[in-house]
C-alpha atoms as a PDB file:
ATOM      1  CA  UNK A   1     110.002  -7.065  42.009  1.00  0.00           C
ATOM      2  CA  UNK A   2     106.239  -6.363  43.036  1.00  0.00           C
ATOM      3  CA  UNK A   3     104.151  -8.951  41.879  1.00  0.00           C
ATOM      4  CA  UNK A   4     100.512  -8.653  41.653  1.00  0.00           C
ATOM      5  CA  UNK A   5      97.220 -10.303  41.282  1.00  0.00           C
ATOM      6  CA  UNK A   6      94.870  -8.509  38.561  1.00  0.00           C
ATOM      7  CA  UNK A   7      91.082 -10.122  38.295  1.00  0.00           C
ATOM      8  CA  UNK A   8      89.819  -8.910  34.797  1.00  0.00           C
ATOM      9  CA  UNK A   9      86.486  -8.891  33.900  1.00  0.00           C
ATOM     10  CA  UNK A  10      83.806  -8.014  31.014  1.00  0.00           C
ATOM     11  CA  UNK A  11      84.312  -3.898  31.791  1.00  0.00           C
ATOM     12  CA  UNK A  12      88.212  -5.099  32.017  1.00  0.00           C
ATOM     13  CA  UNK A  13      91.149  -4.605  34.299  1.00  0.00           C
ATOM     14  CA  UNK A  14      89.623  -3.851  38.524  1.00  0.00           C
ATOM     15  CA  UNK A  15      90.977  -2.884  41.118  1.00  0.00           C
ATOM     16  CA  UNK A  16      93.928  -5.470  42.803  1.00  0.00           C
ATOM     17  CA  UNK A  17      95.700  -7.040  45.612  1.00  0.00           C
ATOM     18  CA  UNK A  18      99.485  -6.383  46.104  1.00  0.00           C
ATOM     19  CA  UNK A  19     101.267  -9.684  47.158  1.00  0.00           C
ATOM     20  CA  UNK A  20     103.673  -9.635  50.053  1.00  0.00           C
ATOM     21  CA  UNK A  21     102.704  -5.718  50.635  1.00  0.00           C
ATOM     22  CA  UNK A  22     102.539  -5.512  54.540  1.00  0.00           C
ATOM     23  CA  UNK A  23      99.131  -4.296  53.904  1.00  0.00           C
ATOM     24  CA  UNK A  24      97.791  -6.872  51.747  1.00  0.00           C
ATOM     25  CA  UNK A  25      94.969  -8.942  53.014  1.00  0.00           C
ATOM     26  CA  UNK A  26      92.354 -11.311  50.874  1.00  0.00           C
ATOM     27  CA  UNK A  27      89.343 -10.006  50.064  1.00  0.00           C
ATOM     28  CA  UNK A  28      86.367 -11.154  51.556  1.00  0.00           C
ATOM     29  CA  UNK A  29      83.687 -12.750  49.666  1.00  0.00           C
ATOM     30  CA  UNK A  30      81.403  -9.704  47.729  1.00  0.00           C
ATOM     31  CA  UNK A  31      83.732  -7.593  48.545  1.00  0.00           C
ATOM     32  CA  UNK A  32      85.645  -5.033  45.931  1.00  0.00           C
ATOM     33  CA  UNK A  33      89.457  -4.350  46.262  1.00  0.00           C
ATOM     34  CA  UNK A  34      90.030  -0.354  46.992  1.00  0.00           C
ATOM     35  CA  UNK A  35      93.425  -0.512  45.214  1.00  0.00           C
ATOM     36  CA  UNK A  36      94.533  -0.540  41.913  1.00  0.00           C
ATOM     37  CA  UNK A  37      98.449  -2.008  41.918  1.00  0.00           C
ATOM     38  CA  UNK A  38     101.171  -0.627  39.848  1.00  0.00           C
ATOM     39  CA  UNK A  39     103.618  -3.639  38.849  1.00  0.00           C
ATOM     40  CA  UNK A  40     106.767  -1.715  38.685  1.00  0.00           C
ATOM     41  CA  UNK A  41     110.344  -3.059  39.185  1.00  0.00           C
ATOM     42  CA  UNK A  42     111.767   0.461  40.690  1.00  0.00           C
ATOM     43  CA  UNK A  43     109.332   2.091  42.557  1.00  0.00           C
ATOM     44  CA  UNK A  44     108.788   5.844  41.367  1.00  0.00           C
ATOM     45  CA  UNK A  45     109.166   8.929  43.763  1.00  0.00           C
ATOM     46  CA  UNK A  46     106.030  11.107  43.704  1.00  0.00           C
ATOM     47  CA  UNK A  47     105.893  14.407  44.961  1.00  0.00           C
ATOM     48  CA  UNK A  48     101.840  15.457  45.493  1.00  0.00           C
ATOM     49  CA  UNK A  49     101.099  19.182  46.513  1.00  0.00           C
ATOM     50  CA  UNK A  50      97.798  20.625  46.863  1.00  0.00           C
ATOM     51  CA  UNK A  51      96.997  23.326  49.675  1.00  0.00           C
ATOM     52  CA  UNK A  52      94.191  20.828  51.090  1.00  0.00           C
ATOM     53  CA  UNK A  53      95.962  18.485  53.184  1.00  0.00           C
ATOM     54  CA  UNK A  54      93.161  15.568  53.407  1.00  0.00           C
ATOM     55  CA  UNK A  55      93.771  15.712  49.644  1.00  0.00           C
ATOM     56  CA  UNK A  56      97.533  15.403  49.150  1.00  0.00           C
ATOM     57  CA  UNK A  57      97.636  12.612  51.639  1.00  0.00           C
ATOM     58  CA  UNK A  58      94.636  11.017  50.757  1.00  0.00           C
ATOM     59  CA  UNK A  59      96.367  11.209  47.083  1.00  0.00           C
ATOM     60  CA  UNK A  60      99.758  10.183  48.187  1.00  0.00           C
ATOM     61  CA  UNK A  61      98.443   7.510  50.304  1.00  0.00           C
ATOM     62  CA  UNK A  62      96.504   5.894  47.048  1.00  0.00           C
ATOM     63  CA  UNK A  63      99.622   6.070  45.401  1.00  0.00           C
ATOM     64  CA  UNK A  64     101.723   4.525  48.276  1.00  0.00           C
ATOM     65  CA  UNK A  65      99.201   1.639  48.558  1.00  0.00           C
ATOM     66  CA  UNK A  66      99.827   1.186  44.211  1.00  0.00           C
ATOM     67  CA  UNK A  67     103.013   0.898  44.243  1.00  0.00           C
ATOM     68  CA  UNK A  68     104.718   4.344  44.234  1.00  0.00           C
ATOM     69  CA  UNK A  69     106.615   6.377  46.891  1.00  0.00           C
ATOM     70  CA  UNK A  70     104.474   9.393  47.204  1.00  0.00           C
ATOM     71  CA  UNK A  71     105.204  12.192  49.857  1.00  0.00           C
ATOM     72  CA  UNK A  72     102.601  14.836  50.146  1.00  0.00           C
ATOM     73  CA  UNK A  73     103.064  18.499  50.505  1.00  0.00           C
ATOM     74  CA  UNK A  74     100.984  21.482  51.544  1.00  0.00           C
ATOM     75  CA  UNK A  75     102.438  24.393  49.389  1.00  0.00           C
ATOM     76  CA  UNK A  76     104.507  25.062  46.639  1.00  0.00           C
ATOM     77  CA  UNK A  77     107.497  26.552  48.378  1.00  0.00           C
ATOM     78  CA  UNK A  78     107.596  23.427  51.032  1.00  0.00           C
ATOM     79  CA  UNK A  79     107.718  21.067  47.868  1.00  0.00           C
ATOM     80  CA  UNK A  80     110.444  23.418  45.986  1.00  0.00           C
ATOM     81  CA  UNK A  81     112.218  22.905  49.507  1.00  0.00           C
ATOM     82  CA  UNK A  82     111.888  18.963  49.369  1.00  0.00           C
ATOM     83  CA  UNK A  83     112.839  18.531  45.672  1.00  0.00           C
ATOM     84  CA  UNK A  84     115.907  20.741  47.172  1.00  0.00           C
ATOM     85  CA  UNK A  85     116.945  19.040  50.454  1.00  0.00           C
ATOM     86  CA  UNK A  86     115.134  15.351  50.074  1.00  0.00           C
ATOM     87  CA  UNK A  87     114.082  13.942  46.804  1.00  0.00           C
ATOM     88  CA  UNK A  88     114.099  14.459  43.289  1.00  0.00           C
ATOM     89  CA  UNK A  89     111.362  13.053  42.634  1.00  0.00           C
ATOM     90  CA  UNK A  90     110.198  11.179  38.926  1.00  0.00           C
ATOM     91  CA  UNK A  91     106.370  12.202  39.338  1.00  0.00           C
ATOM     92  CA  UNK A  92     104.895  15.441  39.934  1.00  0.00           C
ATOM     93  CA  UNK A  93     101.089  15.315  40.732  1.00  0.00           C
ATOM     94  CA  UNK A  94     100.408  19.174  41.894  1.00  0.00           C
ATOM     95  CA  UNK A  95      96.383  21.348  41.978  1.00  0.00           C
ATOM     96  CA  UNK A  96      96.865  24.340  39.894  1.00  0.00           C
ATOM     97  CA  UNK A  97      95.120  27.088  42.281  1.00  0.00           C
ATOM     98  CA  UNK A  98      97.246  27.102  45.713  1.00  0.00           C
ATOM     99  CA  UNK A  99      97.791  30.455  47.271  1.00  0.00           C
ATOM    100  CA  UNK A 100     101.481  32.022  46.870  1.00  0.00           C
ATOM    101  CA  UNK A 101     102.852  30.226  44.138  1.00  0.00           C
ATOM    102  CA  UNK A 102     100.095  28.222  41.683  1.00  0.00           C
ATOM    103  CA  UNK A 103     100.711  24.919  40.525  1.00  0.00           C
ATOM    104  CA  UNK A 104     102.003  25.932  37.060  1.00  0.00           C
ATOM    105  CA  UNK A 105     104.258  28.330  38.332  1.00  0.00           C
ATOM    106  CA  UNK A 106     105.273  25.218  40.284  1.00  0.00           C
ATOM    107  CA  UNK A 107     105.404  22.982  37.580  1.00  0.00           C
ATOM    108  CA  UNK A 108     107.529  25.689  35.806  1.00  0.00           C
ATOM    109  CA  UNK A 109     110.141  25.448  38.603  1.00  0.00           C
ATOM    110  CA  UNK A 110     110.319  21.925  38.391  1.00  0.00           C
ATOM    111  CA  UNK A 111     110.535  21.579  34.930  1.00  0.00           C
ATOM    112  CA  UNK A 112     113.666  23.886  35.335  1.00  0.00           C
ATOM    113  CA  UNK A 113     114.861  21.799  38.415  1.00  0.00           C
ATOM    114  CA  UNK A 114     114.503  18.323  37.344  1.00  0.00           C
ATOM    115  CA  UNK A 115     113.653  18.367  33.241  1.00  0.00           C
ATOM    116  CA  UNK A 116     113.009  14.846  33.140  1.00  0.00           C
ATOM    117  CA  UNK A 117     110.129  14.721  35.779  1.00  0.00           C
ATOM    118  CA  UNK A 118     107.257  13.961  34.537  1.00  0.00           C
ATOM    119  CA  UNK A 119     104.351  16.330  35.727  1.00  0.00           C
ATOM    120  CA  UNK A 120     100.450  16.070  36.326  1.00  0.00           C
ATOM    121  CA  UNK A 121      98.388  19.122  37.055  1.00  0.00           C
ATOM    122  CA  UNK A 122      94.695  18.854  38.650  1.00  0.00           C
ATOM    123  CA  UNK A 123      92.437  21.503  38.850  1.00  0.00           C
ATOM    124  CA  UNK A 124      88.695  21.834  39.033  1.00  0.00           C
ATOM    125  CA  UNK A 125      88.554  25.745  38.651  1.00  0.00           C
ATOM    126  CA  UNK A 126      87.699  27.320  35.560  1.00  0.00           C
ATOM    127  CA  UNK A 127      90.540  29.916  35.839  1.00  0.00           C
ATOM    128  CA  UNK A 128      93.057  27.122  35.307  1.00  0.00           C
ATOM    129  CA  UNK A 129      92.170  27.527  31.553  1.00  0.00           C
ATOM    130  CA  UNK A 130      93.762  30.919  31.345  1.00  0.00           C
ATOM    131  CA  UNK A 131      97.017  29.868  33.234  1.00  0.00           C
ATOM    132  CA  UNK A 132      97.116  26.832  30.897  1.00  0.00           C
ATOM    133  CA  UNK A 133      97.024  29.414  28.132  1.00  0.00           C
ATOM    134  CA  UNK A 134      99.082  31.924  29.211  1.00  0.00           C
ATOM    135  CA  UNK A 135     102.166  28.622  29.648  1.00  0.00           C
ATOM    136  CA  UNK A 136     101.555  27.196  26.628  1.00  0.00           C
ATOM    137  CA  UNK A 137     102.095  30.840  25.305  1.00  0.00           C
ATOM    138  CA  UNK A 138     105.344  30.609  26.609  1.00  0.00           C
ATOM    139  CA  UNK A 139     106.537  27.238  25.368  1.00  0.00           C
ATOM    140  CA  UNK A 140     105.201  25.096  28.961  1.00  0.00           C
ATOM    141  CA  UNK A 141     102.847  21.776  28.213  1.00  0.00           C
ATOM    142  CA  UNK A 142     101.524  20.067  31.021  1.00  0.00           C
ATOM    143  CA  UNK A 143      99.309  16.924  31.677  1.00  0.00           C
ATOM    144  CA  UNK A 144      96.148  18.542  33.261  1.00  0.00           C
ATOM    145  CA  UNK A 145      93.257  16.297  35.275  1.00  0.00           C
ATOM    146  CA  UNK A 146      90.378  17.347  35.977  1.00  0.00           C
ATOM    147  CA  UNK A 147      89.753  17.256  39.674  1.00  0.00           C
ATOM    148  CA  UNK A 148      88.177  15.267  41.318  1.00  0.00           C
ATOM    149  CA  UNK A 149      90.264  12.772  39.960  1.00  0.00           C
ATOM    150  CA  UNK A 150      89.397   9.230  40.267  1.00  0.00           C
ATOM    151  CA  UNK A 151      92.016   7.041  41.928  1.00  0.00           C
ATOM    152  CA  UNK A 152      91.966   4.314  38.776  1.00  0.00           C
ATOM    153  CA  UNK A 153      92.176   7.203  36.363  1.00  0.00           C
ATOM    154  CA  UNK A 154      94.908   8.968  38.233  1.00  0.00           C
ATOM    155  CA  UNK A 155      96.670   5.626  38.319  1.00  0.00           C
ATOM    156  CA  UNK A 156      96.340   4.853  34.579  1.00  0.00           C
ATOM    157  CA  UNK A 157      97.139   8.840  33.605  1.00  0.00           C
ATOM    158  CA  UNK A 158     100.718   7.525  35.756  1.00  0.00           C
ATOM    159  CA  UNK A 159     101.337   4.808  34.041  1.00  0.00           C
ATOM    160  CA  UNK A 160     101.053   6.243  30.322  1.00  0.00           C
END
């Protein structure tokens, strides 16, 4: 079990401090937490893809730090590959315009690979509308983001 420490104030829950993660260190006085912890009691398998790799690690390693496993991938076909070979993961957290195969298309194989995953789109292009459309057209729903996403906001959207 991941415990955690959770300081709430007037604008209410802020970021916190995983206890006993190998990470975790005290804050120093003035100083703001950068994470946002995740109490789970199984940690949760996520699965981020987005063709800019400072972003799918830099997303993967917010949700590492929060209590999730996340592995990051550049590409839709390498993370149809590790859903495949490696993990099924419970999370997906893909961008909607990659080259090759988009992130709905993606989401569409992974809805028909693992049904019970639960998936997050993010996109800040305006095309992503028209995809949205054209899924919902045929029966597809999706949680969408709006990129950039805030860490705390991708953590709460997560958690719901």
């Amino acid at each position: 079990m991941i415990n955690t420490i959770a300081r709430v104030h007037s604008l209410g829950l802020v970021p916190s401090h995983l206890v006993g993660h190998p990470t975790w260190r005290p804050a120093t006085p003035g100083h703001q937490p950068d994470t946002f912890i995740v109490a789970h009691a199984e940690r949760k398998t996520v699965l981020v893809i987005d063709d800019e790799n400072l972003i799918a690690d830099s997303v993967a390693e917010i949700l590492n730090r929060n209590g999730y496993d996340a592995i990051a991938r550049y590409n839709s076909t390498a993370a149809i590959q590790t859903i495949h070979d490696e993990r099924c993961p419970d999370i997906v957290v893909a961008d909607v315009i990659m080259p090759g195969i988009d992130g709905i298309q993606l989401a569409k194989a992974v809805r028909s690979l693992r049904p019970d995953a639960r998936i997050f789109l993010f996109s800040g292009n305006a095309a992503t509308l028209s995809l949205l459309h054209q899924a919902s057209a045929e029966g597809y729903s999706f949680n969408v983001l709006a990129k950039p996403v805030h860490p705390v906001r991708l953590l709460q959207a997560l958690q719901t």
